[in-house]
Protein backbone atom coordinates (compact mmCIF):
# COMPACT_ATOMS: atom_id res chain seq x y z
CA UNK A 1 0.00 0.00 0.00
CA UNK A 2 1.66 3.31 -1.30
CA UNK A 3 1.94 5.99 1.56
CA UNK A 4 -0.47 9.13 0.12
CA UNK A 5 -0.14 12.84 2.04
CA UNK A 6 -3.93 11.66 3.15
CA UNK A 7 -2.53 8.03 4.91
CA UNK A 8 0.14 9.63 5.98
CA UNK A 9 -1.43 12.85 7.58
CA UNK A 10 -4.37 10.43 9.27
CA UNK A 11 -1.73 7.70 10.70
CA UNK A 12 0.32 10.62 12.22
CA UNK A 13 -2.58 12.36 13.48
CA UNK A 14 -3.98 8.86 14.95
CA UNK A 15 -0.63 8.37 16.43
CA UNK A 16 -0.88 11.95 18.04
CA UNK A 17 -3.82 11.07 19.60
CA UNK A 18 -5.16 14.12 22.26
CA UNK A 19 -2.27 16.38 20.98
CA UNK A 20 -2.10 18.55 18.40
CA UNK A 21 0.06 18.14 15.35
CA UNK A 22 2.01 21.08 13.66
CA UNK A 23 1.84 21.20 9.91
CA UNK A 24 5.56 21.58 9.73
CA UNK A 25 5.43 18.22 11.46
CA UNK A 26 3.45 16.37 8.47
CA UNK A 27 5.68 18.51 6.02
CA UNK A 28 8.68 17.25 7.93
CA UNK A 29 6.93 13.45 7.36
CA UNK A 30 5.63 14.14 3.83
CA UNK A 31 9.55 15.23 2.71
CA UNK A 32 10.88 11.59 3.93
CA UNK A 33 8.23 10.01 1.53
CA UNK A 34 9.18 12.19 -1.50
CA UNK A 35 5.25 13.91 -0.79
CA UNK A 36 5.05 17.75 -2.45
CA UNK A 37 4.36 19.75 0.24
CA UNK A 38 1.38 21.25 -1.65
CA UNK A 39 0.01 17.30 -1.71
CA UNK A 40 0.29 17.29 1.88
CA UNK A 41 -2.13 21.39 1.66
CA UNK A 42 -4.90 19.70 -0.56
CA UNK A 43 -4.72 16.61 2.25
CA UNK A 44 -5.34 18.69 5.08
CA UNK A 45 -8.22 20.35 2.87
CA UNK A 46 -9.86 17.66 1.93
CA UNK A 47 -9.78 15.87 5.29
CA UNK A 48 -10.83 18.91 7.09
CA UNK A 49 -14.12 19.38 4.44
CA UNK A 50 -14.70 15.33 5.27
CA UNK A 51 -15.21 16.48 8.87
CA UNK A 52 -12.17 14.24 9.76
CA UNK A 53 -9.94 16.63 11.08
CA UNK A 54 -10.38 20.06 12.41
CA UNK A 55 -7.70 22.99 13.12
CA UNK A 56 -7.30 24.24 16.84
CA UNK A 57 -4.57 26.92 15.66
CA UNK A 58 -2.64 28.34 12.71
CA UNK A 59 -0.98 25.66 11.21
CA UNK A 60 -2.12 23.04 14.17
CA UNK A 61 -4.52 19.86 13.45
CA UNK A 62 -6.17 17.17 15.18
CA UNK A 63 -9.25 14.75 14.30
CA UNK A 64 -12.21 15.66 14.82
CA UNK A 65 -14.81 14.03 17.54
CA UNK A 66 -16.36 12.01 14.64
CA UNK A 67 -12.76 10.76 14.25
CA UNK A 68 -11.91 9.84 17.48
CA UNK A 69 -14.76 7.32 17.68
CA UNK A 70 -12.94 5.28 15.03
CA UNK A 71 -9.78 5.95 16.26
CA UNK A 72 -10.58 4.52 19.48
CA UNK A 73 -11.95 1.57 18.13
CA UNK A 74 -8.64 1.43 16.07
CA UNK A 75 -6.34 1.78 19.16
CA UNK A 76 -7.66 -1.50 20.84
CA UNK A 77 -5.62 -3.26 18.24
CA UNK A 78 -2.92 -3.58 21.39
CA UNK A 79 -5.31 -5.68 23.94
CA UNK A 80 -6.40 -7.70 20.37
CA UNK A 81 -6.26 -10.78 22.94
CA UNK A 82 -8.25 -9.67 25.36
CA UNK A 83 -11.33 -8.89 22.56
CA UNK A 84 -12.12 -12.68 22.44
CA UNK A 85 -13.65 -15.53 24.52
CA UNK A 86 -14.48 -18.93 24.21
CA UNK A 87 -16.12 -19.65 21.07
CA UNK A 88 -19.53 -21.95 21.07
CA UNK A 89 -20.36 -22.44 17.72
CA UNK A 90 -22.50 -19.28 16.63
CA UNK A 91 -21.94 -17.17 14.45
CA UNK A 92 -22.28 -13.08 13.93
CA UNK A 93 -24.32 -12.36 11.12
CA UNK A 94 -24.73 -9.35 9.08
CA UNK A 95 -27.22 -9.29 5.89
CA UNK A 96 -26.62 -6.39 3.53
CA UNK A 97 -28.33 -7.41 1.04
CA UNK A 98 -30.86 -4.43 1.10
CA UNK A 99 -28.13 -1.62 1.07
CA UNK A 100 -27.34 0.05 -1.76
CA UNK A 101 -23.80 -0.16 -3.81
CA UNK A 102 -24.00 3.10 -5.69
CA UNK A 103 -22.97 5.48 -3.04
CA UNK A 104 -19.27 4.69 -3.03
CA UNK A 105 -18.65 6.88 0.09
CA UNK A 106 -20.88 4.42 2.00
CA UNK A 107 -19.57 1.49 0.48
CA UNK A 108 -16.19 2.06 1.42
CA UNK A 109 -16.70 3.00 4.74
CA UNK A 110 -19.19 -0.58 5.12
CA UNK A 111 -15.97 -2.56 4.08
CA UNK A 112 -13.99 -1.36 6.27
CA UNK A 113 -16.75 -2.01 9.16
CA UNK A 114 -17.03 -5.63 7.99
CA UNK A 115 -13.42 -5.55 7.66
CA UNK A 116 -12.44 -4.45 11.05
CA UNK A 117 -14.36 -7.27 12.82
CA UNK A 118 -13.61 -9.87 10.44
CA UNK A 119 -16.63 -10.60 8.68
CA UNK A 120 -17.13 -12.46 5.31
CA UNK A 121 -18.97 -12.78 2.79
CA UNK A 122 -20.67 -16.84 2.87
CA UNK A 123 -23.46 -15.49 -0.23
CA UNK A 124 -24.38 -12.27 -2.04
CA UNK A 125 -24.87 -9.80 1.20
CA UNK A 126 -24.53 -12.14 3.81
CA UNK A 127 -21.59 -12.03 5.66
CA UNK A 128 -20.77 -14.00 8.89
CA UNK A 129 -17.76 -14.57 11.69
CA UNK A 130 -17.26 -16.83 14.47
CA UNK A 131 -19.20 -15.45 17.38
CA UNK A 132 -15.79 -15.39 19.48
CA UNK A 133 -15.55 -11.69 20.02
CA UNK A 134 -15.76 -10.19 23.16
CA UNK A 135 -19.31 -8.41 24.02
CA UNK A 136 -23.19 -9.19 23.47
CA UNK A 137 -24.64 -8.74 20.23
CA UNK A 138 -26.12 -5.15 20.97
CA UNK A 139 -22.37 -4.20 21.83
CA UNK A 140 -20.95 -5.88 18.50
CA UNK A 141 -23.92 -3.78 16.36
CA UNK A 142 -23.32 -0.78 18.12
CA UNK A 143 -19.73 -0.88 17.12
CA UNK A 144 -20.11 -1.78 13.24
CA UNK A 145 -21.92 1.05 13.18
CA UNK A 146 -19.30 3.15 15.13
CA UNK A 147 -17.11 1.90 12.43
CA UNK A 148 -19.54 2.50 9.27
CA UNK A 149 -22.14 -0.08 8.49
CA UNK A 150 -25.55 1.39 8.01
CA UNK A 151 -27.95 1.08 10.58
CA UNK A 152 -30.28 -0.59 8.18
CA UNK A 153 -28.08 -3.70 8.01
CA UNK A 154 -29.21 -6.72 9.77
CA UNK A 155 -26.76 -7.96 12.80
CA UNK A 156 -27.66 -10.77 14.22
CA UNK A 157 -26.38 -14.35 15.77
CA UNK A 158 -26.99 -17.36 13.94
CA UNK A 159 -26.66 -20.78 15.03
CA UNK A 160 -27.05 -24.15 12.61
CA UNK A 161 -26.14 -23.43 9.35
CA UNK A 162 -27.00 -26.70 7.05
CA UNK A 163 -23.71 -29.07 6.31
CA UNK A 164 -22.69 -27.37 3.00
CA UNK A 165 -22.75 -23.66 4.44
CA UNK A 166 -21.18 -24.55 7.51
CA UNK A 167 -18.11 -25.71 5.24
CA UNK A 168 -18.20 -22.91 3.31
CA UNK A 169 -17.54 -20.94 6.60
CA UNK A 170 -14.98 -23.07 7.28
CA UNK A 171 -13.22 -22.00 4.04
CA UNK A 172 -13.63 -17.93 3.95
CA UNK A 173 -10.36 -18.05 6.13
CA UNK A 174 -7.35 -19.68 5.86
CA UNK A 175 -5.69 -20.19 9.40
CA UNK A 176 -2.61 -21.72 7.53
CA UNK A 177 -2.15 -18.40 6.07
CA UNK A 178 -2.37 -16.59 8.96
CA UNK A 179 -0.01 -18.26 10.85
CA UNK A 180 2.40 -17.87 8.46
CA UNK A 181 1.86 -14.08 7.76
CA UNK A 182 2.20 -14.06 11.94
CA UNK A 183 5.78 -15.85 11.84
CA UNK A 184 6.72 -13.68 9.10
CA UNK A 185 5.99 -10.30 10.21
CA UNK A 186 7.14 -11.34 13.77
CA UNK A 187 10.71 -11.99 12.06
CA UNK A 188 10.86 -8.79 9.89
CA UNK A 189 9.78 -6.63 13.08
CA UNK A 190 12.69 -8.44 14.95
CA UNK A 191 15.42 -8.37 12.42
CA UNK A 192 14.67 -4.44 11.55
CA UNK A 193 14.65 -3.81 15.23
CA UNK A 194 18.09 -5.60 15.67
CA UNK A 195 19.40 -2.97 13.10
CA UNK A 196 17.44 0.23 14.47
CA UNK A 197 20.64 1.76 16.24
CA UNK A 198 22.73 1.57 12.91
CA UNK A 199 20.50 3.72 10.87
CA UNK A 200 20.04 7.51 11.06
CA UNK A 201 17.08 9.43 12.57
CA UNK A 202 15.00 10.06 9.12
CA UNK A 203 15.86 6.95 7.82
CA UNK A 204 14.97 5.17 10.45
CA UNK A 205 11.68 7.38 10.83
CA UNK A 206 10.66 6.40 7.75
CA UNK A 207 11.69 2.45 7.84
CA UNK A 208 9.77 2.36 10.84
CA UNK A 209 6.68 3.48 9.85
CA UNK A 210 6.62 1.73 6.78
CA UNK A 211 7.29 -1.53 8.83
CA UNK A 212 4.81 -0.60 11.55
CA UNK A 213 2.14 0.77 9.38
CA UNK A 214 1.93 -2.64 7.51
CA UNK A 215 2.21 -5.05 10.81
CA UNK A 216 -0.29 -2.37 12.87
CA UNK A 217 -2.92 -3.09 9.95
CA UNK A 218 -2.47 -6.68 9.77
CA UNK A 219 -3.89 -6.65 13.49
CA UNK A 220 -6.34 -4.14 12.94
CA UNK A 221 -8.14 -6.06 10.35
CA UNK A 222 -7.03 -9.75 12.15
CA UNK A 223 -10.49 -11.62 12.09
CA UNK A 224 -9.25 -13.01 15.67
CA UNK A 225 -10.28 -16.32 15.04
CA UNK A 226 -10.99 -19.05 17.09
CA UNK A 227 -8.69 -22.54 17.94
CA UNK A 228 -8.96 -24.43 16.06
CA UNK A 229 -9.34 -22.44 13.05
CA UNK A 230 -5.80 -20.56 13.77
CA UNK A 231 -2.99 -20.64 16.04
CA UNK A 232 -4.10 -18.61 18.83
CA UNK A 233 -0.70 -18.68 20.82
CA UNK A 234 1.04 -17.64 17.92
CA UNK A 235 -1.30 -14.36 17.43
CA UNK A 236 -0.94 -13.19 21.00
CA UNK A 237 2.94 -13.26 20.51
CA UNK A 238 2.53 -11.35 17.26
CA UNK A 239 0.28 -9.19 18.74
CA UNK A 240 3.22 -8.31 21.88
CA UNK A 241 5.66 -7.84 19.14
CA UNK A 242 3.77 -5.15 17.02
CA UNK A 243 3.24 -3.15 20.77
CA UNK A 244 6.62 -3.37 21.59
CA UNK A 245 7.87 -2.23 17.85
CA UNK A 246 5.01 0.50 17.73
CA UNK A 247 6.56 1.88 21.46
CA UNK A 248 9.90 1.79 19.47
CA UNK A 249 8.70 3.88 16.58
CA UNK A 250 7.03 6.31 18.78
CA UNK A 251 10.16 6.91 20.22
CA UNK A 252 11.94 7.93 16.89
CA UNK A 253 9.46 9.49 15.94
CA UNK A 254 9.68 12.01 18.79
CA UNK A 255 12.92 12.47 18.12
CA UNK A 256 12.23 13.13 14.54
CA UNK A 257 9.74 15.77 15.60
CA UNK A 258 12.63 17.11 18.05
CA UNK A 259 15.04 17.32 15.25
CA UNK A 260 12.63 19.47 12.85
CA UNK A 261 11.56 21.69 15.92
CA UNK A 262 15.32 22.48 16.88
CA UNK A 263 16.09 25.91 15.49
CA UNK A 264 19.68 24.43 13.79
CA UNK A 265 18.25 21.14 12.52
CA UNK A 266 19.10 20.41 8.84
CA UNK A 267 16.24 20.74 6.31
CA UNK A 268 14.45 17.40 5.81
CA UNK A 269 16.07 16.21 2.48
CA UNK A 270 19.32 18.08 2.52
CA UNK A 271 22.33 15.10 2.27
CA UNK A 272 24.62 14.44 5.02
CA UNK A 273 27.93 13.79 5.08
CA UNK A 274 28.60 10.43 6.11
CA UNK A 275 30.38 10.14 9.07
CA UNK A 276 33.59 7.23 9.51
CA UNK A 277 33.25 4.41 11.37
């Protein structure tokens, strides 16, 4: 997934959380991406006109209240293992198949609802996940909709599917896959850590978002399954390695924001001379 002035300008803002982000921060960013700074202008724009974000100063952003309810949903990606329970069989159901599919707007954000919590399509607007999650089914509805899916969608728990459906279920994930992807990104987020101290402060500002960006959405949008559909051990320890990577990158990234508020810090961009070991 490319890294866009929007992305960028949201995942820094979401990282901000409460506090307030200077624009010469997300110019700063924008710069170690190669981003114009007059993509990173129409960004802010745009995103402020979506009622996303909202300025609190001259040249100082956050998100907007709207925002926040997503991001907060977003930020429970650490205690992922502590969102599920023991499953018994069910299943949470959601039945589109009265929405519309023009309004693209609403369509997006409905994927990413369905998304977030897992959910897949079985047939043509009905879409279903192990009922594993923590929470009753009023709190699972009320937070699809926090996250986008129209309140005329159906949510409910079903229970019994016939033989050939309930192996069709069976196939709309693949725990294999998972597990790998786990054991993968574990060992990437290890081996670039390992290195961290070598690299400078931008480069490593930039390696480590691009690193924890991908890893931080592969939790985000984990369906958490149930044993013995994936290896649930093996997700927890994933999980703990993403939190303890995203604490490292928060920490360069402070001191990237240090180095572009210091009054003598080099312009973003401008080559270095490289110093002998």
């Amino acid at each position: 997934m490319s890294v866009t002035a929007k992305n960028l300008t949201l995942d820094l803002l979401l990282a901000a959380g409460s506090e307030h982000l200077p624009v010469r921060h997300l110019l700063a960013a924008a710069a170690l991406f190669g981003l114009p700074a007059n993509n990173v202008r129409v960004a802010l724009a745009r995103l402020s006109a979506d009622g996303m974000i909202e300025s609190v100063g001259r040249g100082i952003y956050q998100l907007s209240a709207s925002a926040n309810e997503l991001a907060a949903d977003v930020a429970t990606w650490r205690t992922a293992s502590q969102r599920v329970r023991p499953w018994q069989g069910g299943h949470v159901t959601v039945h589109c198949g009265a929405l519309g599919r023009s309004d693209r707007v609403a369509l997006r954000h409905r994927d990413r609802a369905l998304g977030m919590l897992g959910l897949r399509e079985l047939e043509r607007g009905l879409f279903v996940r192990p009922d594993n999650l923590q929470g009753d089914i009023e709190q699972l509805r009320r937070r699809l909709y926090t996250l986008g899916l129209e309140r005329e969608a159906s949510v409910f728990v079903a229970g019994q599917f016939d033989a050939e459906r309930e192996r069709r279920i069976q196939q709309l994930w693949s725990g294999e896959a998972l597990n790998q992807t786990y054991a993968r990104l574990q060992a990437q987020l290890a081996e670039w850590t390992a290195r961290a101290g070598e690299l400078g402060i931008e480069e490593a500002a930039r390696e480590s978002y691009l690193l924890g960006r991908k890893a931080i959405r592969h939790v985000v949008f984990d369906p958490l399954l149930p044993a013995p559909l994936v290896d649930v051990p093996a997700r927890d320890r994933f999980v703990q390695a993403v939190v303890a990577f995203d604490q490292l990158g928060h920490g360069i990234w402070r001191r990237f924001h240090a180095q572009v508020d210091a009054p003598t810090a080099t312009p973003i961009g401008t080559p270095r001379p490289s110093v002998p070991h």
